[in-house]
Protein backbone atom coordinates (compact mmCIF):
# COMPACT_ATOMS: atom_id res chain seq x y z
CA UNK A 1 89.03 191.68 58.84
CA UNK A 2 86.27 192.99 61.30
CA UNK A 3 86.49 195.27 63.66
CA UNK A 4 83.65 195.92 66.90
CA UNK A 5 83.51 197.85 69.63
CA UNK A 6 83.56 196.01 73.00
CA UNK A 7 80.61 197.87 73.75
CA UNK A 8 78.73 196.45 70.77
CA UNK A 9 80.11 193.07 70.85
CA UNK A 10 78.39 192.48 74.73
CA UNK A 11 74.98 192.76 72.77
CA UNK A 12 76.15 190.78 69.56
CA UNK A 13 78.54 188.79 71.17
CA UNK A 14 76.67 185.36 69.26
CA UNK A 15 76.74 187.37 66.13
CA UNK A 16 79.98 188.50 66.29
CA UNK A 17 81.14 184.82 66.31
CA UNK A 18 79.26 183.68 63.91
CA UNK A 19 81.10 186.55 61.60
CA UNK A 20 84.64 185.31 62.79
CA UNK A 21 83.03 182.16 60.85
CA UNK A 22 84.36 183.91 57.96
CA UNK A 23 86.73 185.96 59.19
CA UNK A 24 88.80 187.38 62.18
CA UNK A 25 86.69 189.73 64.41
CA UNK A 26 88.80 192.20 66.23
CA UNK A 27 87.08 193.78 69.42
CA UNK A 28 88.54 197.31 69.93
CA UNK A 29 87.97 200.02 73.45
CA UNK A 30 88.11 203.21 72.54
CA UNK A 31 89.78 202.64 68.75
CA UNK A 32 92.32 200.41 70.12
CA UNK A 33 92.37 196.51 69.35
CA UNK A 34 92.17 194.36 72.64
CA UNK A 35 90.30 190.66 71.56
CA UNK A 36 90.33 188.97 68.27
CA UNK A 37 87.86 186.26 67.81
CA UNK A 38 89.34 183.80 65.16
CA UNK A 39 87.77 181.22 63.01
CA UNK A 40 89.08 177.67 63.83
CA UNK A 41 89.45 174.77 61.81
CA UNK A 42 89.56 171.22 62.05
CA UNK A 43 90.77 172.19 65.74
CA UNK A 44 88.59 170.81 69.41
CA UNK A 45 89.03 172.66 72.56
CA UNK A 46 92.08 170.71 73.51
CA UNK A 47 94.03 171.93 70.33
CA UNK A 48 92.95 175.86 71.13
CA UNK A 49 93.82 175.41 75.22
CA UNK A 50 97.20 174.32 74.18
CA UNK A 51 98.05 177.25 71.35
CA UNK A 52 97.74 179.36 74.01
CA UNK A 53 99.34 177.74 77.20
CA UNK A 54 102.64 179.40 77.80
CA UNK A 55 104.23 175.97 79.23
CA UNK A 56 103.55 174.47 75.79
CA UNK A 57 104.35 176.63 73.50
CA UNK A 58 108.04 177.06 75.39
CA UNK A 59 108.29 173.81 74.73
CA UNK A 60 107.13 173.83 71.24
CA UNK A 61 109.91 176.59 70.47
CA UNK A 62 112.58 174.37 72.67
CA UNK A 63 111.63 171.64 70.10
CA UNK A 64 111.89 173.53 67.29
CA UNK A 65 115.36 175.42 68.43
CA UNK A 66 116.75 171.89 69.06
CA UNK A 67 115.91 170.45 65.53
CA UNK A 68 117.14 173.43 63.73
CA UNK A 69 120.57 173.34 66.11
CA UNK A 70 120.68 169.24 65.79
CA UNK A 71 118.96 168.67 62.93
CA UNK A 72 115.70 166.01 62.13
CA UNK A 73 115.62 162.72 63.56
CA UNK A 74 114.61 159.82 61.33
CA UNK A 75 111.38 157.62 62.26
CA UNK A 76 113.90 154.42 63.55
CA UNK A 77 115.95 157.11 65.68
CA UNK A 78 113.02 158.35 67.42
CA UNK A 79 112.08 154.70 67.97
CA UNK A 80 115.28 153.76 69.26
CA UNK A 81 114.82 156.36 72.03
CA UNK A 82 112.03 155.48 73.33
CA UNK A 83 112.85 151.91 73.35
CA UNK A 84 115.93 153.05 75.29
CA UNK A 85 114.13 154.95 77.75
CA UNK A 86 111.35 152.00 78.49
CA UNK A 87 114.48 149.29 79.15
């Protein structure tokens, strides 16, 4: 992992990016770490708005406390629901 002053990254901001290519970038003020510029993968903006929307991941984590309290829900279940719901 990187690290870059703040102060250097406003004048290689582009090349700091393309570094986070290969690896995380972590912008730092004054020695302490406030930015990270990530790589991303097989990911559009749509996918990187929504890991870090509030609303959705408290949902996600809702989800994900439900299943492991309730359990998984087979494929036919799930469709069975939403049948129910469109009727």
């Amino acid at each position: 992992m990187k690290t870059l002053g703040i102060g250097d990254a406003i004048q290689t901001l582009g090349e700091a990016a393309r570094k986070a290519c290969d690896e995380p970038v972590v912008l730092t003020e004054d020695g302490r770490p406030m930015a990270v510029l990530l790589p991303i993968e097989n990911a559009d903006l749509e996918t990187v708005s929504r890991s870090s929307n509030p609303r959705f991941l408290t949902m996600i984590e809702r989800s994900r406390t439900r299943q492991r309290e309730q359990g998984d829900l087979s494929p036919d279940q799930v469709r069975r629901r939403l049948a129910a719901r469109h009727e």
